[in-house]
C-alpha atoms as a PDB file:
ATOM      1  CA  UNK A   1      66.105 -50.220  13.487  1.00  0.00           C
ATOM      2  CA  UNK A   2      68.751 -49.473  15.985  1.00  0.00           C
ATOM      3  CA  UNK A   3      67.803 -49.723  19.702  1.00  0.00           C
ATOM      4  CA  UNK A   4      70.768 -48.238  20.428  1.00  0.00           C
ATOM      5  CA  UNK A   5      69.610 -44.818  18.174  1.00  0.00           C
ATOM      6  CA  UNK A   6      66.092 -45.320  20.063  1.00  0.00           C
ATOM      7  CA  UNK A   7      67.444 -44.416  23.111  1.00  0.00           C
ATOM      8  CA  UNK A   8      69.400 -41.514  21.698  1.00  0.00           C
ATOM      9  CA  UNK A   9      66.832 -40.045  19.920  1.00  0.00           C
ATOM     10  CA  UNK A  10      64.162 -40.337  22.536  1.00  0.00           C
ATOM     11  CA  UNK A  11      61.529 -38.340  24.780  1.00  0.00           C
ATOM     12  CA  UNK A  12      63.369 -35.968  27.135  1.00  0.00           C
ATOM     13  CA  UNK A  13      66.516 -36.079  25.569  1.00  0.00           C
ATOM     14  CA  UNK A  14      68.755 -33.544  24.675  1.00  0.00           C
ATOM     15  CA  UNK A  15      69.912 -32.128  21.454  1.00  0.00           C
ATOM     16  CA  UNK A  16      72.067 -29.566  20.117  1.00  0.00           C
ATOM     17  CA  UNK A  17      71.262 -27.981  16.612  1.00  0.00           C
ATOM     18  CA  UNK A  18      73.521 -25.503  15.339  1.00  0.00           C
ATOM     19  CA  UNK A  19      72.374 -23.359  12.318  1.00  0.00           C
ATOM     20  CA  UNK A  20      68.736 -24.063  13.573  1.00  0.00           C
ATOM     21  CA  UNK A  21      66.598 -21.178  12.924  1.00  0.00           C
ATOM     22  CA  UNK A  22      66.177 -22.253   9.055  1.00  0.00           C
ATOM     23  CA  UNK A  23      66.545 -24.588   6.288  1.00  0.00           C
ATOM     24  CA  UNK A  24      67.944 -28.569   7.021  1.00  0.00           C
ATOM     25  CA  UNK A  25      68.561 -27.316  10.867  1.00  0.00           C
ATOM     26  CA  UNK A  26      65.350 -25.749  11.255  1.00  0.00           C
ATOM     27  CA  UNK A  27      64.173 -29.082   9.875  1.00  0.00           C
ATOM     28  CA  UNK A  28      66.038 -31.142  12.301  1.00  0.00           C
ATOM     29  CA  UNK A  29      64.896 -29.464  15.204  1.00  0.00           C
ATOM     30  CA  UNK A  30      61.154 -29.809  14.950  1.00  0.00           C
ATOM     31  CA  UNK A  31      61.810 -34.029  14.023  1.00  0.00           C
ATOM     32  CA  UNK A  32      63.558 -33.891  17.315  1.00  0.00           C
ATOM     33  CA  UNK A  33      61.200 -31.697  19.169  1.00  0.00           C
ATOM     34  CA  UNK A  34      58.197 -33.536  17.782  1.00  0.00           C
ATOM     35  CA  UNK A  35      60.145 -37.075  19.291  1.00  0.00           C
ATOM     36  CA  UNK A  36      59.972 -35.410  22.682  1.00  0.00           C
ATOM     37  CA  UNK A  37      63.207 -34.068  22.722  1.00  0.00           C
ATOM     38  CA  UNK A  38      64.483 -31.091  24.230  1.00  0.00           C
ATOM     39  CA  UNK A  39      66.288 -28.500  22.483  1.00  0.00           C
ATOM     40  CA  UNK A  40      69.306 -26.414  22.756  1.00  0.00           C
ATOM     41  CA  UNK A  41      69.409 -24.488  19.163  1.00  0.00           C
ATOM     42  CA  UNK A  42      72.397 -22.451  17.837  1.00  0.00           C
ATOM     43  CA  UNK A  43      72.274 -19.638  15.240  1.00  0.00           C
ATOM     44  CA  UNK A  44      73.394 -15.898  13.807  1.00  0.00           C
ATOM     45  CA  UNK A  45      70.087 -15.030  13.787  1.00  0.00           C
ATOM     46  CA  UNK A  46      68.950 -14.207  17.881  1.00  0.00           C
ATOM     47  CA  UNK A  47      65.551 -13.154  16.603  1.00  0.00           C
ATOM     48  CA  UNK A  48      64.791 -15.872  13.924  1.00  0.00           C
ATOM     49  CA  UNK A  49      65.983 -17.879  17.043  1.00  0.00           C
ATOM     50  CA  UNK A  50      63.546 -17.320  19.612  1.00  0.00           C
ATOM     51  CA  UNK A  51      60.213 -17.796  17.227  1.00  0.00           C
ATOM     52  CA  UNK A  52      62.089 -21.044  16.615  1.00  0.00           C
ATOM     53  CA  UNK A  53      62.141 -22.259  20.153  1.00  0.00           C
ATOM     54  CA  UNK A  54      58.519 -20.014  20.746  1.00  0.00           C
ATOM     55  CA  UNK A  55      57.020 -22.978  18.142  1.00  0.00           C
ATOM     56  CA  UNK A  56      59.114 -26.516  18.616  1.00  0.00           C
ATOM     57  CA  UNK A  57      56.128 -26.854  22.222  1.00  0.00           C
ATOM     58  CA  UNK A  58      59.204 -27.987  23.536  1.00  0.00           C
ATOM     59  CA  UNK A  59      61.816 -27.128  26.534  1.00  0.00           C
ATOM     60  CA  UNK A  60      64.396 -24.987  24.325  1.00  0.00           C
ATOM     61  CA  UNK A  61      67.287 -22.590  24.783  1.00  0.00           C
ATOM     62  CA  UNK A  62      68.284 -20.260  22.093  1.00  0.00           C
ATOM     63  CA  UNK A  63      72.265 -19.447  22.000  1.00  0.00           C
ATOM     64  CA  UNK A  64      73.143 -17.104  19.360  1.00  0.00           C
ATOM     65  CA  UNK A  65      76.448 -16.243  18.085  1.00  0.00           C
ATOM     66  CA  UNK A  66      78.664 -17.499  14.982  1.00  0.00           C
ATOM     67  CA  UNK A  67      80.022 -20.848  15.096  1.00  0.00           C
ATOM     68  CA  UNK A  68      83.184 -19.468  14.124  1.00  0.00           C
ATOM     69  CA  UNK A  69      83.686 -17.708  17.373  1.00  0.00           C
ATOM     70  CA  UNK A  70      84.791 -20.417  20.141  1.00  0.00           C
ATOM     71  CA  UNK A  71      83.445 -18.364  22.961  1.00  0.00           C
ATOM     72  CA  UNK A  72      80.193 -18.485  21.758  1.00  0.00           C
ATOM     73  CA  UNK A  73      80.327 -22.579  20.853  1.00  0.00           C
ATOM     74  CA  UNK A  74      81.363 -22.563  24.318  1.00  0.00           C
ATOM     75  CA  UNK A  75      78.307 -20.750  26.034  1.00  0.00           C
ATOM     76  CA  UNK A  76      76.408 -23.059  23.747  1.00  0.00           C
ATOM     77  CA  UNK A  77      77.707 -25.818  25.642  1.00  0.00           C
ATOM     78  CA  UNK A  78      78.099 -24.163  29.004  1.00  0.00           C
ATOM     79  CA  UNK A  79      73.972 -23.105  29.266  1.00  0.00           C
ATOM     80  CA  UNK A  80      73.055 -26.296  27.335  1.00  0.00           C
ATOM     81  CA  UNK A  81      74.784 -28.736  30.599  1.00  0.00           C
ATOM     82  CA  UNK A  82      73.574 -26.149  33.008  1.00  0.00           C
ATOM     83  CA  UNK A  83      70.148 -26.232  31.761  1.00  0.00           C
ATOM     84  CA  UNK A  84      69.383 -29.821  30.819  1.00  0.00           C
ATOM     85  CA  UNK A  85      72.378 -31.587  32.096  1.00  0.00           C
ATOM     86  CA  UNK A  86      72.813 -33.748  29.101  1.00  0.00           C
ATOM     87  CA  UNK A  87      73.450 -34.326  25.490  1.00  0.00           C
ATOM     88  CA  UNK A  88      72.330 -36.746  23.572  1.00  0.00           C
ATOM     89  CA  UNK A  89      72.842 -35.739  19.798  1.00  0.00           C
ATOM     90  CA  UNK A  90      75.083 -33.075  18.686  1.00  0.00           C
ATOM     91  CA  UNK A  91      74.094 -31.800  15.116  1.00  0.00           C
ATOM     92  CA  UNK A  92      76.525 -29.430  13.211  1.00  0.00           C
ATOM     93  CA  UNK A  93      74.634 -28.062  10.631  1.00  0.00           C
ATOM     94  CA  UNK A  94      75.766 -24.506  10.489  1.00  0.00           C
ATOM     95  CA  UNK A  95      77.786 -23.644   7.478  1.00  0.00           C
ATOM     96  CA  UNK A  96      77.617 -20.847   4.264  1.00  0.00           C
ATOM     97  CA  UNK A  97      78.225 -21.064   0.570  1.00  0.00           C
ATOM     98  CA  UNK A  98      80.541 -17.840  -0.718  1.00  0.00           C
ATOM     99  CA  UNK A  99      82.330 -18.414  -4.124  1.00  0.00           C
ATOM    100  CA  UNK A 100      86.290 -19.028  -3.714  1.00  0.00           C
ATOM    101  CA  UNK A 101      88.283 -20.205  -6.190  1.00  0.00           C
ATOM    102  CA  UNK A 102      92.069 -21.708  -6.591  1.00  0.00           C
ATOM    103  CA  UNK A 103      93.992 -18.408  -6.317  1.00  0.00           C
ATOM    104  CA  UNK A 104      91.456 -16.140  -4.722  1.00  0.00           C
ATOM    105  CA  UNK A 105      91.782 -13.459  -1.894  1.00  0.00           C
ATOM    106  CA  UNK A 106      92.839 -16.067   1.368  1.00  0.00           C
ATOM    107  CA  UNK A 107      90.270 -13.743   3.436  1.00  0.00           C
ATOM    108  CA  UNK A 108      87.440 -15.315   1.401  1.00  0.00           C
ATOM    109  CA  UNK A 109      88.833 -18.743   1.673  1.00  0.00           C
ATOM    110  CA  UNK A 110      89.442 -18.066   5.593  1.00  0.00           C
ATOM    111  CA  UNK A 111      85.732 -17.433   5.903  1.00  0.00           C
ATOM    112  CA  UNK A 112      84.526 -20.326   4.358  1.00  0.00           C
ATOM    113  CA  UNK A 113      87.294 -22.623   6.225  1.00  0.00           C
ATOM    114  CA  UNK A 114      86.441 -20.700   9.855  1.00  0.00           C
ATOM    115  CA  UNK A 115      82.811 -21.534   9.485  1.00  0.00           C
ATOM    116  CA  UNK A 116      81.858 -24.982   6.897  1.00  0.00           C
ATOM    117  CA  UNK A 117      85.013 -26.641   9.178  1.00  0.00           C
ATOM    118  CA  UNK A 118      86.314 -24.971  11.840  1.00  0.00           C
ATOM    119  CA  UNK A 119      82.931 -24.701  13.439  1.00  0.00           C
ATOM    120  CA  UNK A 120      81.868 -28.068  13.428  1.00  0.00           C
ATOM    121  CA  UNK A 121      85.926 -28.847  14.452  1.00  0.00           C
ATOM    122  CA  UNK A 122      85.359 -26.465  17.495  1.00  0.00           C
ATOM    123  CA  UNK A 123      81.871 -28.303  18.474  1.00  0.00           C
ATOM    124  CA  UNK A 124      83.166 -31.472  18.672  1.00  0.00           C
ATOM    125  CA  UNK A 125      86.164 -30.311  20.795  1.00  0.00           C
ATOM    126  CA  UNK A 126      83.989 -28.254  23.304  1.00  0.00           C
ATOM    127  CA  UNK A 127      81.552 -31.387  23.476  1.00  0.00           C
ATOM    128  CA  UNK A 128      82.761 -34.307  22.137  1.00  0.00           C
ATOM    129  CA  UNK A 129      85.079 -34.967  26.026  1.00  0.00           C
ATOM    130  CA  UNK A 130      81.980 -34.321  27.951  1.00  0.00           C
ATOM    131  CA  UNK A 131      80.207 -36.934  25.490  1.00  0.00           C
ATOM    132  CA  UNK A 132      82.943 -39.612  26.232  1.00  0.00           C
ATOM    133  CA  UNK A 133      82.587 -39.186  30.139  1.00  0.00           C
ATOM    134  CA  UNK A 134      78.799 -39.701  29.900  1.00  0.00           C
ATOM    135  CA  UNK A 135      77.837 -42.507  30.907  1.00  0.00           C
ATOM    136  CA  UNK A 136      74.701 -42.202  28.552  1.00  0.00           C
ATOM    137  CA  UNK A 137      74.233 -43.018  24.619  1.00  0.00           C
ATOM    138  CA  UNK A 138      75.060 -40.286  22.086  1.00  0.00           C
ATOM    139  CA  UNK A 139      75.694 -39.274  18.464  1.00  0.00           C
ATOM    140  CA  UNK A 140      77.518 -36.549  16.909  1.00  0.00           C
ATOM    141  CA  UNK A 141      75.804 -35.818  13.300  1.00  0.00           C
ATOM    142  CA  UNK A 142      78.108 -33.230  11.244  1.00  0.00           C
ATOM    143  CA  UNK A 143      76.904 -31.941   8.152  1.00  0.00           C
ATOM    144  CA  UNK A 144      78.865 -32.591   4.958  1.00  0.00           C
ATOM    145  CA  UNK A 145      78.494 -32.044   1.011  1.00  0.00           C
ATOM    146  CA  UNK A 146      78.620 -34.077  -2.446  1.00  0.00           C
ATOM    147  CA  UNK A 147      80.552 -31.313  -3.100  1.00  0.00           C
ATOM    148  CA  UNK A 148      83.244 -32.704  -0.724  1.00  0.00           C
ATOM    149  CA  UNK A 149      82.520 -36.186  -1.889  1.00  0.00           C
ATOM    150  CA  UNK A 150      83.161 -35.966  -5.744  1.00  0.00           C
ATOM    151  CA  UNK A 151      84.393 -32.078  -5.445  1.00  0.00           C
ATOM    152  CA  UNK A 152      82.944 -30.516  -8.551  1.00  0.00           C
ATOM    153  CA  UNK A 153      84.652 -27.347  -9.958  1.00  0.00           C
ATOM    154  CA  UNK A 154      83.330 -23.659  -9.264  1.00  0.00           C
ATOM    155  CA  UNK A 155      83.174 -23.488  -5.672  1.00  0.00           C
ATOM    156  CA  UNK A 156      86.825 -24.661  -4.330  1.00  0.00           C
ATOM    157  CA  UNK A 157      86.874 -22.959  -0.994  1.00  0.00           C
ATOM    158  CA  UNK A 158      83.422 -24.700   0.061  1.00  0.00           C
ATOM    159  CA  UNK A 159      84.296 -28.216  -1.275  1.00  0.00           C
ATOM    160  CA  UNK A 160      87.489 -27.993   0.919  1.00  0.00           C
ATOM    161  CA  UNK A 161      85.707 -27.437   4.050  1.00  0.00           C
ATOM    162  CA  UNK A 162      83.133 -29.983   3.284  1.00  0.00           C
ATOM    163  CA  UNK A 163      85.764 -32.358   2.331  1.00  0.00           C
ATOM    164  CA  UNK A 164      87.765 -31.753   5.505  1.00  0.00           C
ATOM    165  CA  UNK A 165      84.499 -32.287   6.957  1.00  0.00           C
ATOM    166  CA  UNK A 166      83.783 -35.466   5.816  1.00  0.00           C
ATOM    167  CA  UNK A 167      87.127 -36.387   6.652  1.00  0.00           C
ATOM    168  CA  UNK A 168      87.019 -35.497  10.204  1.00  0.00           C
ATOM    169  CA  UNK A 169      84.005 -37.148  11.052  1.00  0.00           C
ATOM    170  CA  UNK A 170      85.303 -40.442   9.824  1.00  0.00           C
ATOM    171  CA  UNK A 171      88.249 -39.968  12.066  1.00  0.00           C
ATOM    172  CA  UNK A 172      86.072 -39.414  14.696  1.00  0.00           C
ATOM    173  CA  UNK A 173      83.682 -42.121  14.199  1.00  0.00           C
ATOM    174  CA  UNK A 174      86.954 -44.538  14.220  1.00  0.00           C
ATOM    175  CA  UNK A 175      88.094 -43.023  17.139  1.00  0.00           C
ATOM    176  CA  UNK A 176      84.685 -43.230  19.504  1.00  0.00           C
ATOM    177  CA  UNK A 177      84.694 -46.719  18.479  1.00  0.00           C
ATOM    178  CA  UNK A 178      88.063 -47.390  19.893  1.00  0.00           C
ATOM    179  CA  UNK A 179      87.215 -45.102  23.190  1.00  0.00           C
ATOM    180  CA  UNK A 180      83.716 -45.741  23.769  1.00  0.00           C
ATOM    181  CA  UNK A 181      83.189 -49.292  22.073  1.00  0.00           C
ATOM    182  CA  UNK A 182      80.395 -47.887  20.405  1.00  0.00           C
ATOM    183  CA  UNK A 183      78.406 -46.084  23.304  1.00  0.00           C
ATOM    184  CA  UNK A 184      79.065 -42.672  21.526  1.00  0.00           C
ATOM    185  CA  UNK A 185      78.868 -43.152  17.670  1.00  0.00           C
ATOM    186  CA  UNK A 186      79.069 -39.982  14.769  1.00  0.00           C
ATOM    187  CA  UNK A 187      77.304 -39.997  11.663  1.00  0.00           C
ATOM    188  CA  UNK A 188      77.651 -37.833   8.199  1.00  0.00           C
ATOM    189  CA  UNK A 189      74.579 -36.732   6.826  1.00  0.00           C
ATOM    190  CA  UNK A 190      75.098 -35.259   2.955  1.00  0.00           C
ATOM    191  CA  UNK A 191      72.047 -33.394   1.471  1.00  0.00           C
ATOM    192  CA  UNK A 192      71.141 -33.859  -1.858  1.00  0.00           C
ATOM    193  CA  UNK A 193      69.896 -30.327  -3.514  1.00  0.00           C
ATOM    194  CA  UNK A 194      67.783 -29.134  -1.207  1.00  0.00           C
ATOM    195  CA  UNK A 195      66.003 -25.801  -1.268  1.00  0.00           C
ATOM    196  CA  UNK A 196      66.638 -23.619   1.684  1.00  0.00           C
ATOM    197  CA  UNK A 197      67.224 -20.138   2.412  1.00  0.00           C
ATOM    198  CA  UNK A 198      71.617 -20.974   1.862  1.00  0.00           C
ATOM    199  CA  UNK A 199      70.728 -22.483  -1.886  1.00  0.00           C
ATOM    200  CA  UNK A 200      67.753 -19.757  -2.376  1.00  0.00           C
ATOM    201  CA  UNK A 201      70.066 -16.869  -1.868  1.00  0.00           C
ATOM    202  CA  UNK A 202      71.420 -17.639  -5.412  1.00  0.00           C
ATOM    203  CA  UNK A 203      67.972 -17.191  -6.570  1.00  0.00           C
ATOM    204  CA  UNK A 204      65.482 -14.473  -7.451  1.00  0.00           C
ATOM    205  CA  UNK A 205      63.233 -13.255  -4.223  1.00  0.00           C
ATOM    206  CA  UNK A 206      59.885 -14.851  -5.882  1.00  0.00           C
ATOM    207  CA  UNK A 207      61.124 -18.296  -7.353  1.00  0.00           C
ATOM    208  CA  UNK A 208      59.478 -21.137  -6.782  1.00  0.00           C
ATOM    209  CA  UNK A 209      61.127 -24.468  -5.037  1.00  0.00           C
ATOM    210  CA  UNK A 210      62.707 -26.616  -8.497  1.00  0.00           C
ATOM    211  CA  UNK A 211      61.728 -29.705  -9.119  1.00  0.00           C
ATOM    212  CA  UNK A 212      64.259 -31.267  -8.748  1.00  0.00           C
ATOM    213  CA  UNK A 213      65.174 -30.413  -5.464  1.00  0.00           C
ATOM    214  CA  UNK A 214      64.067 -31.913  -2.250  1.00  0.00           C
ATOM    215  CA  UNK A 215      62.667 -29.447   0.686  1.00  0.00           C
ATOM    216  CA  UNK A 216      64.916 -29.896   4.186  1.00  0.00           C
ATOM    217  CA  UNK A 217      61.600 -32.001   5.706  1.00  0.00           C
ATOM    218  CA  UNK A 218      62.164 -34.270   3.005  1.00  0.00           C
ATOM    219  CA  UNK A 219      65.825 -34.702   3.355  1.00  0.00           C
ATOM    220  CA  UNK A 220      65.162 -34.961   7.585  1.00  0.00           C
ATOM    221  CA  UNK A 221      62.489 -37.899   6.939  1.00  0.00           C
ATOM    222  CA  UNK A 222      65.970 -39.905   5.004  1.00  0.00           C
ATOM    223  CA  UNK A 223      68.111 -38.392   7.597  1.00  0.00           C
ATOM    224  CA  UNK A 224      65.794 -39.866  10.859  1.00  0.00           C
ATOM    225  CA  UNK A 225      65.116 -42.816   9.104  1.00  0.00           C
ATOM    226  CA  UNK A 226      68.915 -43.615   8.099  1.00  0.00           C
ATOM    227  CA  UNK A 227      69.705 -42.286  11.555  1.00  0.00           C
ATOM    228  CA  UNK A 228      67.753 -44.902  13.525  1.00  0.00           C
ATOM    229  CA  UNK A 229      69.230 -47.953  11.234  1.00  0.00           C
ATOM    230  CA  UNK A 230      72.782 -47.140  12.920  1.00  0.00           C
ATOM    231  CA  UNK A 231      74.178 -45.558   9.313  1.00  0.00           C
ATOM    232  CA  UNK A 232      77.196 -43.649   9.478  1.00  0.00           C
ATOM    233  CA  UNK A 233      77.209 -42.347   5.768  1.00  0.00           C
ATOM    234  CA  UNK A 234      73.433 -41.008   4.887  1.00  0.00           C
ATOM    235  CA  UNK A 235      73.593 -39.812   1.347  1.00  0.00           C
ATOM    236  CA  UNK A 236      70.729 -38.246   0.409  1.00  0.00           C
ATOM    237  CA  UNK A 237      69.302 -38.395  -3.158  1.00  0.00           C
ATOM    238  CA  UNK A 238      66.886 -35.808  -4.521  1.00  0.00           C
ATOM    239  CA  UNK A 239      64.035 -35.576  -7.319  1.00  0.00           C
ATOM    240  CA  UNK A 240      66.957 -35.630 -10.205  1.00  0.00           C
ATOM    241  CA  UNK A 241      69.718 -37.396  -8.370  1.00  0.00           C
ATOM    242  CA  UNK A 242      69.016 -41.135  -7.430  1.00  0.00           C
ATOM    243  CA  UNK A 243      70.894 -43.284  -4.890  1.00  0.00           C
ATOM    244  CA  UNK A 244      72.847 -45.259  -7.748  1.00  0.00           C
ATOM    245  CA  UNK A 245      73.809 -42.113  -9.293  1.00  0.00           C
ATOM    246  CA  UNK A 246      75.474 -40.847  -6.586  1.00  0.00           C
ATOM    247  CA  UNK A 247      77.289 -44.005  -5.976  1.00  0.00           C
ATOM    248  CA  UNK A 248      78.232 -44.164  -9.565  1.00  0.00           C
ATOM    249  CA  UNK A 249      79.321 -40.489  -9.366  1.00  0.00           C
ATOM    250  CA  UNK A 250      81.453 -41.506  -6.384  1.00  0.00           C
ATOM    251  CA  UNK A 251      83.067 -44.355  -8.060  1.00  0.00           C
ATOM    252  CA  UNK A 252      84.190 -42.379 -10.769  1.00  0.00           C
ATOM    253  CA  UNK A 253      85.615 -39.791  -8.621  1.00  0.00           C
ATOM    254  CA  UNK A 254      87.676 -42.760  -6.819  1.00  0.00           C
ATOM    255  CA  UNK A 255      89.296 -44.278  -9.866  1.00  0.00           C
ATOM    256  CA  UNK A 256      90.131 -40.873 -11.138  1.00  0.00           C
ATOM    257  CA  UNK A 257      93.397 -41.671  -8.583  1.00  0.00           C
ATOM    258  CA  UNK A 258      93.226 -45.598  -9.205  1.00  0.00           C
ATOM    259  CA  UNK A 259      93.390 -44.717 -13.245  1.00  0.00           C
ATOM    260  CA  UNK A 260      95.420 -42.090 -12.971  1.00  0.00           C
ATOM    261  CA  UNK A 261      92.775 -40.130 -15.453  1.00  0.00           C
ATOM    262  CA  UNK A 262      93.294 -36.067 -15.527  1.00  0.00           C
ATOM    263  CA  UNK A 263      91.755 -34.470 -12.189  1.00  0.00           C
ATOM    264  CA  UNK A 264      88.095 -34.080 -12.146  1.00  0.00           C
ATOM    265  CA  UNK A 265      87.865 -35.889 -15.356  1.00  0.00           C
ATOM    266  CA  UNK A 266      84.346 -36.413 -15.248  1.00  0.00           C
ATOM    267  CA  UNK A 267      84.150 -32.276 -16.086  1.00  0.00           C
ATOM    268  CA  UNK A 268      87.441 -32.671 -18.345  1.00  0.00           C
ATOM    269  CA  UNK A 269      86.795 -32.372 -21.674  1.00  0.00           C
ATOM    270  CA  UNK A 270      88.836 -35.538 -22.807  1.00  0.00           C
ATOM    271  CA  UNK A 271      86.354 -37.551 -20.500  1.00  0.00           C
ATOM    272  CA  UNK A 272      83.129 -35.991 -19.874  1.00  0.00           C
ATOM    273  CA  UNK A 273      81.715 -37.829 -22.985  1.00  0.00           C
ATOM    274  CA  UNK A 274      83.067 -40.977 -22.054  1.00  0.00           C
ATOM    275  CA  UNK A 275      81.673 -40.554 -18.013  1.00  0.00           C
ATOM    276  CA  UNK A 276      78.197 -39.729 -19.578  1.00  0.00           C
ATOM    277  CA  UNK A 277      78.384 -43.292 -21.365  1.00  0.00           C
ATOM    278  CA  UNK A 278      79.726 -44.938 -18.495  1.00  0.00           C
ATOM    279  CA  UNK A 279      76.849 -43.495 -16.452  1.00  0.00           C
ATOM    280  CA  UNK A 280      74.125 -44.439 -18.622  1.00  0.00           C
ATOM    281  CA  UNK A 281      75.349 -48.017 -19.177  1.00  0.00           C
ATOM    282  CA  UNK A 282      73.245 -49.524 -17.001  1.00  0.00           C
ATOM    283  CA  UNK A 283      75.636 -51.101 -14.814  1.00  0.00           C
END
């Protein structure tokens, strides 16, 4: 365990939560809130909000707005440092799922670009500065995707953003190393399938949870726990997805470039046979 991370997430402490008033954010907050921390939660929904922050039995402030909109990221950060005068863990979490494919309406794509990546993008710019001046530990935890790991077909516009994602936040991870030496460190946390309200919306009213998918406490108690060991990549797995799969599913996706095999070949139909071999092999 990290006793850097200790100190970061730690009694009296300050974090950030954007998308907070359900699902993997909702989660989030009340691991934080039940470590002592105080909150400063983020979300569309003012009134889904405030029962939030009524039931963390924590010091909270509720911001509400779209993390698409920079002037409300930026009262976010404005009443958080007036407040508490402090961060110590910035979580972007907020994000939606909306169909776009290859040549679809650019509106739809905008949407899904704005908010998966431009929010989390904006965050980090309104916060990231005051972060670096701080003479305090901190972490920056963005929310990414396997979808913008291994980018599976069917949902273009969101693997993008989650790609972009994951891409940023290894830039940014390099590039607190370099300025901070470490002080101020970022993290990617990638859900497995996890049932929330984002992945329920898909779903009849009434259905139950799957089994094979994890519920957001689940994926928090991997999060915290990966957190506190210093990880920057935290992969999640899920009740049908281990750990090896994943990093089998990952390899693939890498030598699809190294092999030059057809793009996305593990869905191709030249190669999906021979992927579902390779996967089952054992090694």
């Amino acid at each position: 365990m990290s006793e850097r991370m200790e100190g970061i997430v730690a009694p009296g402490r300050v974090a950030v939560v954007t998308g907070a008033a359900n699902g993997i954010g909702l989660a989030i907050a009340r691991t934080f809130a039940a470590r002592g921390m105080r909150l400063a939660l983020f979300d569309l929904d003012a009134d889904a909000l405030q029962n939030v922050a009524s039931t963390v039995g924590v010091d909270a402030i509720c911001v509400s707005g779209d993390v698409s909109d920079l002037s409300a990221l930026t009262r976010l950060r404005d009443e958080t440092l007036s407040r508490f005068g402090e961060v110590a863990v910035l979580v972007n979490n907020a994000g939606i799922t909306q169909g776009a494919g290859p040549w679809d309406d650019p509106a739809k794509w905008r949407r899904q670009i704005e908010v998966n990546f431009g929010g989390v993008l904006a965050a980090q710019h309104l916060f990231v500065p005051y972060l670096i001046e701080s003479s305090r530990t901190s972490a920056v935890i963005n929310l990414g995707s396997k979808e913008g790991i291994t980018t599976p077909p069917g949902n273009a516009a969101y693997s993008v953003a989650k790609a972009a994602v994951k891409v940023l936040t290894e830039q940014l991870a390099h590039e607190l190393l370099k300025v901070t030496a470490g002080r101020v460190s970022a993290h990617l946390l990638v859900p497995g399938y996890t049932w929330t309200p984002m992945n329920m919306a898909f779903k009849p009213q009434s259905a139950p949870k799957p089994d094979e998918a994890w519920t957001a406490e689940q994926v928090v108690e991997y999060f915290l726990a990966r957190l506190l060991d210093g990880d920057f990549y935290i992969i999640c797995p899920d009740n049908a997805v281990t750990s090896q799969t994943d990093a089998k599913r990952i390899r693939w996706a890498a030598d699809d470039m190294i092999l030059n095999r057809p793009a996305l070949s593990r869905w191709h139909p030249d190669w999906k046979e021979k992927f579902v071999a390779w996967l089952n092999d054992g090694r």
